[in-house]
C-alpha atoms as a PDB file:
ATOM      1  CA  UNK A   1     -51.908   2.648 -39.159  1.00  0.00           C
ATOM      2  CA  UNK A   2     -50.036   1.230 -36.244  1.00  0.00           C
ATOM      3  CA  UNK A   3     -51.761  -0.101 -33.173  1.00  0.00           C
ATOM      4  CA  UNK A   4     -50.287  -0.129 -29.373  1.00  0.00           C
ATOM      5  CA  UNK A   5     -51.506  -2.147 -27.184  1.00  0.00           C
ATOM      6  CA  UNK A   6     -51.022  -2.500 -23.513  1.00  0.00           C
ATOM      7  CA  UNK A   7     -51.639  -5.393 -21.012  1.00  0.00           C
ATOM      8  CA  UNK A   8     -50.959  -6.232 -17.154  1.00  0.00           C
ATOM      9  CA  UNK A   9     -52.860  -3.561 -15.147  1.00  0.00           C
ATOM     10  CA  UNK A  10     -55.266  -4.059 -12.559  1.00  0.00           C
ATOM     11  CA  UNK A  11     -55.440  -3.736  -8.866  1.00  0.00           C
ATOM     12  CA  UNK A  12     -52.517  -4.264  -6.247  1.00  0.00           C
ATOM     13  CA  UNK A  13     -52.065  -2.939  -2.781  1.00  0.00           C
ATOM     14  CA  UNK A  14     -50.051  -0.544  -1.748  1.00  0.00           C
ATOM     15  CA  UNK A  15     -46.412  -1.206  -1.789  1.00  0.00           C
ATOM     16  CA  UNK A  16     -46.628  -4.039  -3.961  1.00  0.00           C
ATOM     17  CA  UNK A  17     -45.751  -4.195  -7.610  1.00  0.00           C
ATOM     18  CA  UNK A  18     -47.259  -4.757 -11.613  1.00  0.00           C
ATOM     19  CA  UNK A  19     -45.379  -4.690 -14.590  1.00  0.00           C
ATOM     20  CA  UNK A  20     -46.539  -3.197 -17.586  1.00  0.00           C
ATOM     21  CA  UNK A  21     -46.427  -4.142 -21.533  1.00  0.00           C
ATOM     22  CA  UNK A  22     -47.166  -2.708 -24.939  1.00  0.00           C
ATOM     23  CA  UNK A  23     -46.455  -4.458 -28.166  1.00  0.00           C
ATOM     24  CA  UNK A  24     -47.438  -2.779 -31.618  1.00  0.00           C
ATOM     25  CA  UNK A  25     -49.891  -4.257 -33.946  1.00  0.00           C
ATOM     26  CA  UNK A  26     -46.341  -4.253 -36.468  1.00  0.00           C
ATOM     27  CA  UNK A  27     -42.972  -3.207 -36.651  1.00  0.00           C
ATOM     28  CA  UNK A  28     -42.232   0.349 -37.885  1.00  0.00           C
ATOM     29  CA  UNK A  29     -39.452   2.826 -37.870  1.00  0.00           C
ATOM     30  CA  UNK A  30     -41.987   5.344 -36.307  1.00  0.00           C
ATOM     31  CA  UNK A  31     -42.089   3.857 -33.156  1.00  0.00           C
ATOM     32  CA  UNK A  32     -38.696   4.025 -32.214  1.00  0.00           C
ATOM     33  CA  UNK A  33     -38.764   5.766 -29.503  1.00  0.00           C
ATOM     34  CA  UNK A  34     -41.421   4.837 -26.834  1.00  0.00           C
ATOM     35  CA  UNK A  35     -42.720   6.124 -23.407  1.00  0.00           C
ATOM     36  CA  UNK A  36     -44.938   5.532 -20.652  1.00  0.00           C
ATOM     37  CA  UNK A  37     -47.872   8.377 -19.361  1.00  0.00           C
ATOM     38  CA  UNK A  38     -50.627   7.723 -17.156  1.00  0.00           C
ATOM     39  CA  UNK A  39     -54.106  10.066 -16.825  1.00  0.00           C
ATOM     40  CA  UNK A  40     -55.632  10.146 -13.260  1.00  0.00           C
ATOM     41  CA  UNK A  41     -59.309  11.128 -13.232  1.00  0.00           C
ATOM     42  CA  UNK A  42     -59.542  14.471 -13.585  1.00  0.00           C
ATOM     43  CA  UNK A  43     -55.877  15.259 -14.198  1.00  0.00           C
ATOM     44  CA  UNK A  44     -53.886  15.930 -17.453  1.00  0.00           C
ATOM     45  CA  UNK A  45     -51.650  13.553 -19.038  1.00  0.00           C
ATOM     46  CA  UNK A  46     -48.402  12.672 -17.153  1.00  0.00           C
ATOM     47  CA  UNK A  47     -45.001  11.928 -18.746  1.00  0.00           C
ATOM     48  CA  UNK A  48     -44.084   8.601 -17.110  1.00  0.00           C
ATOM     49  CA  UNK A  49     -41.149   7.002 -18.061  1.00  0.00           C
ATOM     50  CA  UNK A  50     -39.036   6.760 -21.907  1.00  0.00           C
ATOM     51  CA  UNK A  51     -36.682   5.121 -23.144  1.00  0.00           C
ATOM     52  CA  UNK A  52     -34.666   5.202 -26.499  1.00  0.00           C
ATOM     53  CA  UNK A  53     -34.618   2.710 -29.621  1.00  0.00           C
ATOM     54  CA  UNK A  54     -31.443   0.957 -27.903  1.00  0.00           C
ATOM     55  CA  UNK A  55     -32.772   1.169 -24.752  1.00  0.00           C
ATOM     56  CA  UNK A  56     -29.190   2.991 -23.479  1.00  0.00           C
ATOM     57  CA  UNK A  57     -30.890   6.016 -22.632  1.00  0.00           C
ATOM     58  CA  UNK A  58     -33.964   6.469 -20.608  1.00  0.00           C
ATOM     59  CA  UNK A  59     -35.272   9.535 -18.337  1.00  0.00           C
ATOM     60  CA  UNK A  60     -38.225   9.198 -15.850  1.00  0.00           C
ATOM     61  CA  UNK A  61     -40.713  11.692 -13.644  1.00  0.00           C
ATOM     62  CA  UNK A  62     -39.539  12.700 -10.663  1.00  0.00           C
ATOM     63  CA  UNK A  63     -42.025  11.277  -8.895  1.00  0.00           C
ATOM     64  CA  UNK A  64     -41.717   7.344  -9.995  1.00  0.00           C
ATOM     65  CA  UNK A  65     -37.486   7.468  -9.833  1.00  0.00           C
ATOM     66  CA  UNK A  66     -36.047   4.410  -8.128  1.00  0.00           C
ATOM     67  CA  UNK A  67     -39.509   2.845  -8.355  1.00  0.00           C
ATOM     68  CA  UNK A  68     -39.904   2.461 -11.867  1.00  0.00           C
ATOM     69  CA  UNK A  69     -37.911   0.876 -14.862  1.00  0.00           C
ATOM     70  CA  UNK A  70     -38.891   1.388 -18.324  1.00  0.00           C
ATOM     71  CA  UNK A  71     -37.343  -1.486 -20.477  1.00  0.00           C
ATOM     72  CA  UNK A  72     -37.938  -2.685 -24.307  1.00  0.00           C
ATOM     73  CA  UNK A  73     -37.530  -6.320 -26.346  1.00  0.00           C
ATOM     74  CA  UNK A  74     -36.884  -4.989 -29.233  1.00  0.00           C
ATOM     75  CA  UNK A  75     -36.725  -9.023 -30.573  1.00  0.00           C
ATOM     76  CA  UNK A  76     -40.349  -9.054 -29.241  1.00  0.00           C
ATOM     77  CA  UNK A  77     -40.952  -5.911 -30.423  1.00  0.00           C
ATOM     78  CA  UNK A  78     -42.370  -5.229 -26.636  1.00  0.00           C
ATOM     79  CA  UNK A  79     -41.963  -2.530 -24.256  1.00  0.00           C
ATOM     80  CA  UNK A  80     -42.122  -2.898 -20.317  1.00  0.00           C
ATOM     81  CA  UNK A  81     -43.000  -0.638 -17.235  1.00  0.00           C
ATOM     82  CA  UNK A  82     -42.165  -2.441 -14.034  1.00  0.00           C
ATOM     83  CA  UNK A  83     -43.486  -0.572 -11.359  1.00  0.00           C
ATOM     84  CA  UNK A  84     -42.653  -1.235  -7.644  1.00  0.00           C
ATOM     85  CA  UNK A  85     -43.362   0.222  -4.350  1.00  0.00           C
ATOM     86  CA  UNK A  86     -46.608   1.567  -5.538  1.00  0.00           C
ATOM     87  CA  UNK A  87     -48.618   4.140  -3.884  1.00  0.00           C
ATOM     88  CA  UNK A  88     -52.259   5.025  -3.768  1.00  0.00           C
ATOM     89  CA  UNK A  89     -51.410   8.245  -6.126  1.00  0.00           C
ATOM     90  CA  UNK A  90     -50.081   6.066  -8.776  1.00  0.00           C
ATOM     91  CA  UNK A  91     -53.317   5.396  -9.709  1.00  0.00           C
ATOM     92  CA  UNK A  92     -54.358   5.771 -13.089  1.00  0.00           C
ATOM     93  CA  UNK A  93     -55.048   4.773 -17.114  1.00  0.00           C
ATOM     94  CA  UNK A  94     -51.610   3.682 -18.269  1.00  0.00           C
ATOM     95  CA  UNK A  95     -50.738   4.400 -21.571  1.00  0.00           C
ATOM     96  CA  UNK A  96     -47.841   3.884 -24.188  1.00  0.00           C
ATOM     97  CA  UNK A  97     -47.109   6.177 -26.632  1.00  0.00           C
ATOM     98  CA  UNK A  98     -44.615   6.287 -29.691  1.00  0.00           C
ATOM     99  CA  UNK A  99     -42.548   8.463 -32.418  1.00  0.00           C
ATOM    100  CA  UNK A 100     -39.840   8.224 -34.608  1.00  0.00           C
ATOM    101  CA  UNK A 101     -36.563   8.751 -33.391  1.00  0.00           C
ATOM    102  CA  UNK A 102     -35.336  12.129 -32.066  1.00  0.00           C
ATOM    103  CA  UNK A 103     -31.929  13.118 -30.796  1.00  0.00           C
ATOM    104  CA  UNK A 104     -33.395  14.035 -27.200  1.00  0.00           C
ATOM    105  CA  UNK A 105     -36.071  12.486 -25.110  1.00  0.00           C
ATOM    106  CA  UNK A 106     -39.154  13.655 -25.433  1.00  0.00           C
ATOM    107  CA  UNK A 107     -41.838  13.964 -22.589  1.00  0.00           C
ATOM    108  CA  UNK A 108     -44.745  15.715 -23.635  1.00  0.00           C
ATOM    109  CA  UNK A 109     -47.975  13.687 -24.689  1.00  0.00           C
ATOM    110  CA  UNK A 110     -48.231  16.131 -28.024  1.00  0.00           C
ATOM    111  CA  UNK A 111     -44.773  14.879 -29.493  1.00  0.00           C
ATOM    112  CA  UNK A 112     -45.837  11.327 -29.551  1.00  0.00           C
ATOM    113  CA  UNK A 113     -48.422  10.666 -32.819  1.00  0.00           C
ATOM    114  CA  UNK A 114     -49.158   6.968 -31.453  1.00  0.00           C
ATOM    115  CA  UNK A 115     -51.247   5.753 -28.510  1.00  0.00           C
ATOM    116  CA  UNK A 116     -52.468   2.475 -27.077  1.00  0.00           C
ATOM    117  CA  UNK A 117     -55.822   2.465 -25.615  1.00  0.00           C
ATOM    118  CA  UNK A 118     -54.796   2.526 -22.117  1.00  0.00           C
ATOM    119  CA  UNK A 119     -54.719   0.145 -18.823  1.00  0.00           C
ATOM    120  CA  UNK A 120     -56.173   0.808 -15.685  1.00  0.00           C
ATOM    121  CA  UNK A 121     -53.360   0.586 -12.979  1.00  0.00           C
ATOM    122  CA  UNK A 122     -55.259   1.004  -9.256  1.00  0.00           C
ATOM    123  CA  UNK A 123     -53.520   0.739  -6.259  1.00  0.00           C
ATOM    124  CA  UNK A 124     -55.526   0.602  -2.473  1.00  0.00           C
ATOM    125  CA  UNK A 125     -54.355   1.804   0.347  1.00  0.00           C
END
């Protein structure tokens, strides 16, 4: 069974910036494609942010485009969320997600089998 695991939330002031990771516990052709949701408190799951096994296609939320920029290492085997100009409604758990390759994009929590635990992302007005 493959792990996720994220690192580098916490708390930042508004307008300022965090960038996120996930690495997998090991390599695996189901996590080729990977993507970013977050979970405010008493909200459903948001699609965040996902990007492709190359990392030549990526698609985003409307509300974090031109603020955030989903990356991968696919030497480190990592994959990034840097989030700038944050706002006090970006606040949430942070979570990466996974799935085997798929000719589109997908951005609904139910098509991705793996999760990471979450990170808490909270940002003060």
């Amino acid at each position: 069974q493959v792990q996720l695991q994220e690192t580098g939330g916490g708390l930042v002031q508004a307008g300022g910036s965090l960038r996120l990771s996930c690495a997998p516990s090991r390599r695996s052709s189901s996590l080729y494609q990977r993507a970013w949701f977050r979970q405010a408190p008493g909200k459903e799951r948001e699609f965040v942010a996902a990007i492709n096994w190359i990392g030549t296609n990526t698609e985003y939320a409307d509300s974090v485009k031109g603020r955030f920029t989903i990356s991968r290492d696919n030497a480190k085997n990592t994959l990034y969320l840097q989030m700038n100009s944050l706002k006090p409604g970006d606040t949430a758990v942070y979570y990466c997600a996974a799935r085997s390759a798929s000719a589109a994009l997908m951005t609904t929590a139910r098509d991705y089998p793996y999760w990471g635990q979450g990170t808490q992302v909270t940002v003060s007005s």
